[in-house]
PDB file of N, CA and C in Angstrom:
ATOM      1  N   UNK A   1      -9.626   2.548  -5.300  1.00  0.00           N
ATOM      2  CA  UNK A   1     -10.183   3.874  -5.128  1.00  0.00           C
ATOM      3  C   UNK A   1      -9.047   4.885  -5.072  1.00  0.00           C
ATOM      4  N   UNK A   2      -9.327   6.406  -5.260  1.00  0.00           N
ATOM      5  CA  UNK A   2      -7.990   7.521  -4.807  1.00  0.00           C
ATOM      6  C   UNK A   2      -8.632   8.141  -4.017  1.00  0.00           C
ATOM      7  N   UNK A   3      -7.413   8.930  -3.749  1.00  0.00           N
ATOM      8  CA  UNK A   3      -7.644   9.291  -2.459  1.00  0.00           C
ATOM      9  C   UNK A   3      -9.000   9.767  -2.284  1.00  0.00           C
ATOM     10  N   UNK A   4      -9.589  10.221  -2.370  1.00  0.00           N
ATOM     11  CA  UNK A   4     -11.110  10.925  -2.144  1.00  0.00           C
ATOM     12  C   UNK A   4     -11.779   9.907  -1.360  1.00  0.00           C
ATOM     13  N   UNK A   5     -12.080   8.553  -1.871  1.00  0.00           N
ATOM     14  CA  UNK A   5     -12.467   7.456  -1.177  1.00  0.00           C
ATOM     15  C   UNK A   5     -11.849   6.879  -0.099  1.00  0.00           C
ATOM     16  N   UNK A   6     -10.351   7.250   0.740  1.00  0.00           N
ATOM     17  CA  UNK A   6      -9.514   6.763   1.559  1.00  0.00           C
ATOM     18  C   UNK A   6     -10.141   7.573   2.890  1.00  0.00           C
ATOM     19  N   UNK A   7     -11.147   7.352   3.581  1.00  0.00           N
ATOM     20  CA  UNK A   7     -11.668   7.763   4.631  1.00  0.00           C
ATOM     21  C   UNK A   7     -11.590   6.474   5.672  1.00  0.00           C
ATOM     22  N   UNK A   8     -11.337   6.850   6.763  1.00  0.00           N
ATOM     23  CA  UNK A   8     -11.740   5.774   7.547  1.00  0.00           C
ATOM     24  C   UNK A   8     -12.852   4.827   7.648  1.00  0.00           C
ATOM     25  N   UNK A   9     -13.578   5.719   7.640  1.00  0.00           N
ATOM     26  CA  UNK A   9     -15.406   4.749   7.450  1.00  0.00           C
ATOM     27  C   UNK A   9     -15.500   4.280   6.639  1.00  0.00           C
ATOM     28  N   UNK A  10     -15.089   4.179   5.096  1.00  0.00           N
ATOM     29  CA  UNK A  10     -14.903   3.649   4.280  1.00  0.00           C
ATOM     30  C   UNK A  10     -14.034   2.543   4.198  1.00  0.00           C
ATOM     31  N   UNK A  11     -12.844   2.815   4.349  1.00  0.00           N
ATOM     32  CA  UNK A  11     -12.196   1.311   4.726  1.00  0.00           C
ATOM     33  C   UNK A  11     -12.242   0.366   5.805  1.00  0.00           C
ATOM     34  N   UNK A  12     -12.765   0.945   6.922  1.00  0.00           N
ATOM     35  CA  UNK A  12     -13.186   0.258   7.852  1.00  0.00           C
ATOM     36  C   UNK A  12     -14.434  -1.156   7.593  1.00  0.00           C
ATOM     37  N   UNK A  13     -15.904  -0.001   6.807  1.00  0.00           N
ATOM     38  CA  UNK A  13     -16.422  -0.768   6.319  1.00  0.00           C
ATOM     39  C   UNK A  13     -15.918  -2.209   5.484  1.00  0.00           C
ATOM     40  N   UNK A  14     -15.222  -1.539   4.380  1.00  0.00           N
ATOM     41  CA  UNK A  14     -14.913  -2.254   3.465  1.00  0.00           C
ATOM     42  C   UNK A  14     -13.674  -3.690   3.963  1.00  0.00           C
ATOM     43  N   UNK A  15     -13.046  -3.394   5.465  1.00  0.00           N
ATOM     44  CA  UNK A  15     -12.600  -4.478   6.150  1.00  0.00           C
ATOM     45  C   UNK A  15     -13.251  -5.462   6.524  1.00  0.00           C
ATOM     46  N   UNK A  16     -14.198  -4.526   7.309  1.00  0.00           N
ATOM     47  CA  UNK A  16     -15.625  -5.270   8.117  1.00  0.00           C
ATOM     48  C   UNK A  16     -16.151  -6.676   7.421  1.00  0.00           C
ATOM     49  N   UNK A  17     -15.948  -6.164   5.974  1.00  0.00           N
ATOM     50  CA  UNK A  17     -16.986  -6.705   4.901  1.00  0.00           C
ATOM     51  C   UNK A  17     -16.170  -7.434   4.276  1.00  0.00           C
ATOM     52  N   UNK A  18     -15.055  -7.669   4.725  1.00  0.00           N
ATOM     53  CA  UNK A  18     -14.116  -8.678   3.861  1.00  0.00           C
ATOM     54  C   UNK A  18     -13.934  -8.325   2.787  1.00  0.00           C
ATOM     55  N   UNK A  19     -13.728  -7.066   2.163  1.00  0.00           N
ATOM     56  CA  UNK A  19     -13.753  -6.271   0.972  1.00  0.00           C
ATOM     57  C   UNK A  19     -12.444  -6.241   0.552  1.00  0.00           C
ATOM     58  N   UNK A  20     -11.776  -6.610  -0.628  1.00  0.00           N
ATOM     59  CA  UNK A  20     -10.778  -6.005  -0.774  1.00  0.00           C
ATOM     60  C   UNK A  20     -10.525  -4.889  -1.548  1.00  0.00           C
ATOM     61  N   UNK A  21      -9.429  -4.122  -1.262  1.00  0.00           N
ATOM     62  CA  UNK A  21      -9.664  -3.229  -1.546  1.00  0.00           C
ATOM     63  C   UNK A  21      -7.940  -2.106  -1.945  1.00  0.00           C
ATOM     64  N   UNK A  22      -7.795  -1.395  -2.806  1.00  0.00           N
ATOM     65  CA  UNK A  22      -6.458  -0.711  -2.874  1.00  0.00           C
ATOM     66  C   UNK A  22      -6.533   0.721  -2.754  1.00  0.00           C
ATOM     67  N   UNK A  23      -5.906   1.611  -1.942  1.00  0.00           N
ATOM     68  CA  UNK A  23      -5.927   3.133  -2.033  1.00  0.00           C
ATOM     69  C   UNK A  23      -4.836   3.716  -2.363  1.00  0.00           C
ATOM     70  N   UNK A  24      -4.680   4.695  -3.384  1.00  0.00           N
ATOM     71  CA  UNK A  24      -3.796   5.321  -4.128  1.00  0.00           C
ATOM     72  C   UNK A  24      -3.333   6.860  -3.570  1.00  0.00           C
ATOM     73  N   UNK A  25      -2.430   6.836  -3.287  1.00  0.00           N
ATOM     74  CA  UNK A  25      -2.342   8.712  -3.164  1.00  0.00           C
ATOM     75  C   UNK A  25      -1.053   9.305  -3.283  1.00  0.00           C
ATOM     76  N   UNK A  26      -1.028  10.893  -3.652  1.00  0.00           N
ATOM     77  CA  UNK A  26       0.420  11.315  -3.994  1.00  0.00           C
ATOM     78  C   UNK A  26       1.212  10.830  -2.545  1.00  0.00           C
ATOM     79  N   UNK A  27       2.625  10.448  -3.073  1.00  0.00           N
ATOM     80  CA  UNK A  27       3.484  10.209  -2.113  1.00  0.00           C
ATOM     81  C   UNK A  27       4.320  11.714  -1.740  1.00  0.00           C
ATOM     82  N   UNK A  28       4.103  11.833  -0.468  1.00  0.00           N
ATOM     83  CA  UNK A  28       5.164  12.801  -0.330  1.00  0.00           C
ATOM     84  C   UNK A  28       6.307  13.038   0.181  1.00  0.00           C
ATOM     85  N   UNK A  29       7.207  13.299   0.075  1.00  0.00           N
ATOM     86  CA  UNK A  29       8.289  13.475   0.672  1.00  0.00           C
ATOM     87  C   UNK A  29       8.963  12.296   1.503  1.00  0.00           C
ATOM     88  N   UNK A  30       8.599  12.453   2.702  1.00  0.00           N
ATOM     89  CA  UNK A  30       8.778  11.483   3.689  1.00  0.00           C
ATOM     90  C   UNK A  30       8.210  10.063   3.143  1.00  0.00           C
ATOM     91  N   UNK A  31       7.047   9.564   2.493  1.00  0.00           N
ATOM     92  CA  UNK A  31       6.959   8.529   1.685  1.00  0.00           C
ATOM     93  C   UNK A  31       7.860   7.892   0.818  1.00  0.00           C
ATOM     94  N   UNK A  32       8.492   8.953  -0.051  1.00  0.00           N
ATOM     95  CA  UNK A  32       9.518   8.921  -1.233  1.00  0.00           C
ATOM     96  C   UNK A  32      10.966   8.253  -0.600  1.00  0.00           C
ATOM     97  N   UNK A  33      11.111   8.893   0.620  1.00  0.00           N
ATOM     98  CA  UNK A  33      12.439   8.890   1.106  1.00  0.00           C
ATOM     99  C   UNK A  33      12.474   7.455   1.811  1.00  0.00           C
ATOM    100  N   UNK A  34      11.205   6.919   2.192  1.00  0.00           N
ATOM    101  CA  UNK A  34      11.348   5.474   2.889  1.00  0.00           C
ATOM    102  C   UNK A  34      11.200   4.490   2.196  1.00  0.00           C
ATOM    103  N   UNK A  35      11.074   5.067   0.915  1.00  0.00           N
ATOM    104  CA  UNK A  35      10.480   3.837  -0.551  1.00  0.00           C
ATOM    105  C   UNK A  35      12.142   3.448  -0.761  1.00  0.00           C
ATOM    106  N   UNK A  36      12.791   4.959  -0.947  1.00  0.00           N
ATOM    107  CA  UNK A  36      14.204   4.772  -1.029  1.00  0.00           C
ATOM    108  C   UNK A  36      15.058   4.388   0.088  1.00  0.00           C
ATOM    109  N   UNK A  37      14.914   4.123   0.794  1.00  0.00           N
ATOM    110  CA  UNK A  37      15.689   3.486   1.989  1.00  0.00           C
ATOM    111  C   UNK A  37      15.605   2.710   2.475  1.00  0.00           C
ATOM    112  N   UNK A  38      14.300   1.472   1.691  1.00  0.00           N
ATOM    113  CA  UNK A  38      13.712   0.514   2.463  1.00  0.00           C
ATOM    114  C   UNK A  38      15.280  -0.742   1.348  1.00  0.00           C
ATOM    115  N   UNK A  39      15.753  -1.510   2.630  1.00  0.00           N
ATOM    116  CA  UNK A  39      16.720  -2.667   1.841  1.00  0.00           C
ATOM    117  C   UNK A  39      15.811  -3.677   1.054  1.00  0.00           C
ATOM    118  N   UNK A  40      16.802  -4.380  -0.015  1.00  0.00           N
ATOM    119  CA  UNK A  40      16.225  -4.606  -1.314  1.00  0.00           C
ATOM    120  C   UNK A  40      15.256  -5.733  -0.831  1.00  0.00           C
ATOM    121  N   UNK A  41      16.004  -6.926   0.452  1.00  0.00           N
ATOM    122  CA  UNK A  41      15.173  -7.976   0.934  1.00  0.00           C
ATOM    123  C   UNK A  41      13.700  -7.627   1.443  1.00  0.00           C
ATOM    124  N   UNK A  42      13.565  -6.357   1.378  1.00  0.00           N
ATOM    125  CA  UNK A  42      12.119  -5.794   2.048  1.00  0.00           C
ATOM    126  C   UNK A  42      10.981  -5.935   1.215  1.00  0.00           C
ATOM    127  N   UNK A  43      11.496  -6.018  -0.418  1.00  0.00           N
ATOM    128  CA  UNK A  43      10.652  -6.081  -1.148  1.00  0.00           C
ATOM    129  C   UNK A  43      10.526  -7.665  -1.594  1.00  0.00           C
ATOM    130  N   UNK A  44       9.044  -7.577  -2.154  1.00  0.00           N
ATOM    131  CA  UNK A  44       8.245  -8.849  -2.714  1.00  0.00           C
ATOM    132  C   UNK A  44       7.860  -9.378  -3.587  1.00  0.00           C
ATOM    133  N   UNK A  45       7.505  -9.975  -4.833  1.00  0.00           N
ATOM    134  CA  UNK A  45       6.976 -10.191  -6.144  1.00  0.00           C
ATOM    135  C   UNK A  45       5.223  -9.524  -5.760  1.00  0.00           C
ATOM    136  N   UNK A  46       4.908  -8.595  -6.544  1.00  0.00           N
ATOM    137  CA  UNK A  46       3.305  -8.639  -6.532  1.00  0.00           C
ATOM    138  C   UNK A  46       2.810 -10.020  -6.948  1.00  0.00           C
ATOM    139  N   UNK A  47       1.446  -9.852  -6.733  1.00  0.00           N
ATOM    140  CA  UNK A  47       0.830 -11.315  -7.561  1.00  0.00           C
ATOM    141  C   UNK A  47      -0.186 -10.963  -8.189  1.00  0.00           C
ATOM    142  N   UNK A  48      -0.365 -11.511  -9.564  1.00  0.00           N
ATOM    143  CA  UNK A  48      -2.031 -11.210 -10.549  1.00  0.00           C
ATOM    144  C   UNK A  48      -2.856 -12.116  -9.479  1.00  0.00           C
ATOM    145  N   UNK A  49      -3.933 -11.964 -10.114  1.00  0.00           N
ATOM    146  CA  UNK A  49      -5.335 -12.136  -9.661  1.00  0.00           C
ATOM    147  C   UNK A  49      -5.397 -13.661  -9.388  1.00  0.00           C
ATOM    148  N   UNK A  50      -4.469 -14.810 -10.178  1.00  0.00           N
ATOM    149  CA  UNK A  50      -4.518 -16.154 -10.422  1.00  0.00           C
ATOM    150  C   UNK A  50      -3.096 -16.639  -8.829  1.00  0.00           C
ATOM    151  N   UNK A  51      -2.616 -15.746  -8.254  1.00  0.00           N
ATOM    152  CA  UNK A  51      -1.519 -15.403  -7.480  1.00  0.00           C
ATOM    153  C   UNK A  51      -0.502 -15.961  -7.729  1.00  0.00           C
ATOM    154  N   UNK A  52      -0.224 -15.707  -9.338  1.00  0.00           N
ATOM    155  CA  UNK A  52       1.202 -15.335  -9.794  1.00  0.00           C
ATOM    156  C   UNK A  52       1.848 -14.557  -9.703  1.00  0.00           C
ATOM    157  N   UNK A  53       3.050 -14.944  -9.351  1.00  0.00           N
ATOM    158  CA  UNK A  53       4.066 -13.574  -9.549  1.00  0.00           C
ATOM    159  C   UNK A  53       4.366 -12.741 -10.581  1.00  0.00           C
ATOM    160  N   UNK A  54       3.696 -11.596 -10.641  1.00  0.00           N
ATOM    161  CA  UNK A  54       3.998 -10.460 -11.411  1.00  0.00           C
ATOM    162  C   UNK A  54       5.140 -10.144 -12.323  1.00  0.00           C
ATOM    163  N   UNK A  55       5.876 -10.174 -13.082  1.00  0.00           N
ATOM    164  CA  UNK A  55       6.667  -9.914 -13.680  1.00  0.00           C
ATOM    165  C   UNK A  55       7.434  -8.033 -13.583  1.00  0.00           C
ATOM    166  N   UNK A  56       6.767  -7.242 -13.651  1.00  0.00           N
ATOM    167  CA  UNK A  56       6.732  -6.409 -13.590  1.00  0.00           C
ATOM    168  C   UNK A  56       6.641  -5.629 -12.196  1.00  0.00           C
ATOM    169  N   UNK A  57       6.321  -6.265 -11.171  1.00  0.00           N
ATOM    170  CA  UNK A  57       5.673  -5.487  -9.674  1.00  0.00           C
ATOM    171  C   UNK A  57       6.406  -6.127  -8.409  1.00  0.00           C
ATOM    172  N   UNK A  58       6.581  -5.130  -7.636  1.00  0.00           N
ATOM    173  CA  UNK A  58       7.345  -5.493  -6.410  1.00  0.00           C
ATOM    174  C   UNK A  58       6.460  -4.989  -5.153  1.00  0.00           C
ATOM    175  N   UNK A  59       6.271  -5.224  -4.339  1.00  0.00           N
ATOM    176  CA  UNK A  59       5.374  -4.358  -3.255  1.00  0.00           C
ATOM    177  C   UNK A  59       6.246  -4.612  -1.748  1.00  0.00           C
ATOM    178  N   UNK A  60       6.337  -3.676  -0.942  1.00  0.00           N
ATOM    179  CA  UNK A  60       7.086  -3.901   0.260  1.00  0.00           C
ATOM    180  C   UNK A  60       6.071  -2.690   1.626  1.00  0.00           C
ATOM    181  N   UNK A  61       6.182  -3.401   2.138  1.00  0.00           N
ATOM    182  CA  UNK A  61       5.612  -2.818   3.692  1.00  0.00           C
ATOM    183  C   UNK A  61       6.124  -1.423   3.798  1.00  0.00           C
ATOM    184  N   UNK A  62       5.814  -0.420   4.028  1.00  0.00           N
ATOM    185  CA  UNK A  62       6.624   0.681   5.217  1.00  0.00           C
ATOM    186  C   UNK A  62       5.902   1.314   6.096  1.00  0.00           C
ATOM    187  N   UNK A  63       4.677   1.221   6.407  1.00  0.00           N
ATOM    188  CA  UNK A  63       4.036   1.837   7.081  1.00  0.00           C
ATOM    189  C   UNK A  63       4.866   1.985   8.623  1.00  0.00           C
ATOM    190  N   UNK A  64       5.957   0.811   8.807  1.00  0.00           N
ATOM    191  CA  UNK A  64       6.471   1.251  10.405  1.00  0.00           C
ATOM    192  C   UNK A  64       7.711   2.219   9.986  1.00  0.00           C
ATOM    193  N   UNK A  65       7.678   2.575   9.260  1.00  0.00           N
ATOM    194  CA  UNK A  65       8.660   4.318   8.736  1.00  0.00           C
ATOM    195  C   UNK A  65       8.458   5.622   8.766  1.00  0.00           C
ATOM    196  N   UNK A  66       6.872   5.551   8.547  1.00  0.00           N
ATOM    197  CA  UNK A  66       6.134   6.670   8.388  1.00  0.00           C
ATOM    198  C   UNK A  66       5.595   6.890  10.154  1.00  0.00           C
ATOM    199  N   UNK A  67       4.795   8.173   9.704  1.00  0.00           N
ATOM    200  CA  UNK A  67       4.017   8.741  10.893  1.00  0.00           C
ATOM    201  C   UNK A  67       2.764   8.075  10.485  1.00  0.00           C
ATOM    202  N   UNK A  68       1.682   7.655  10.497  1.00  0.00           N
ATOM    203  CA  UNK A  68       0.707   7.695  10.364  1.00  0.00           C
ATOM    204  C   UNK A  68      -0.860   8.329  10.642  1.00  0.00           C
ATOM    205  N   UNK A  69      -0.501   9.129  11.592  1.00  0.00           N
ATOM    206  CA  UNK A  69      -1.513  10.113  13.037  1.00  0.00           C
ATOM    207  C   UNK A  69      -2.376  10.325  11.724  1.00  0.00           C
ATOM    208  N   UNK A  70      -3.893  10.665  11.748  1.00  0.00           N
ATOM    209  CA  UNK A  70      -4.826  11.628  11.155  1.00  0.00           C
ATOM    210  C   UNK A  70      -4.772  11.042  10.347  1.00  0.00           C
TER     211      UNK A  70
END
């Protein structure tokens, strides 16, 4: 979903429900700057759908970088 669909009640549900699920939104600033500062071991191979490793995709945590409030 983008952002429009990234409401709480919505993903909450969609936890509830064992849903999986991905939300997209502009990164700003402070996002950008922790993407760039996160060390290289932080990052991961994505995985396709069969949970192979991606060739192309890396995914890494930062949510404990950010603010998150609201």
């Amino acid at each position: 979903m983008d952002s429009a669909g990234a409401t709480h009640e919505l993903l909450d549900w969609c936890r509830e429900g064992r849903i999986g699920f991905s939300v997209g939104f502009d990164p700003t600033e402070a996002v950008r700057a922790a993407i760039c500062d996160l060390a290289e071991d932080r990052w991961i191979a994505a995985l396709d759908q069969d949970d192979s490793e991606r060739r192309n995709g890396q995914v890494a945590e930062l949510t404990d970088r950010l603010v998150l409030t609201g």
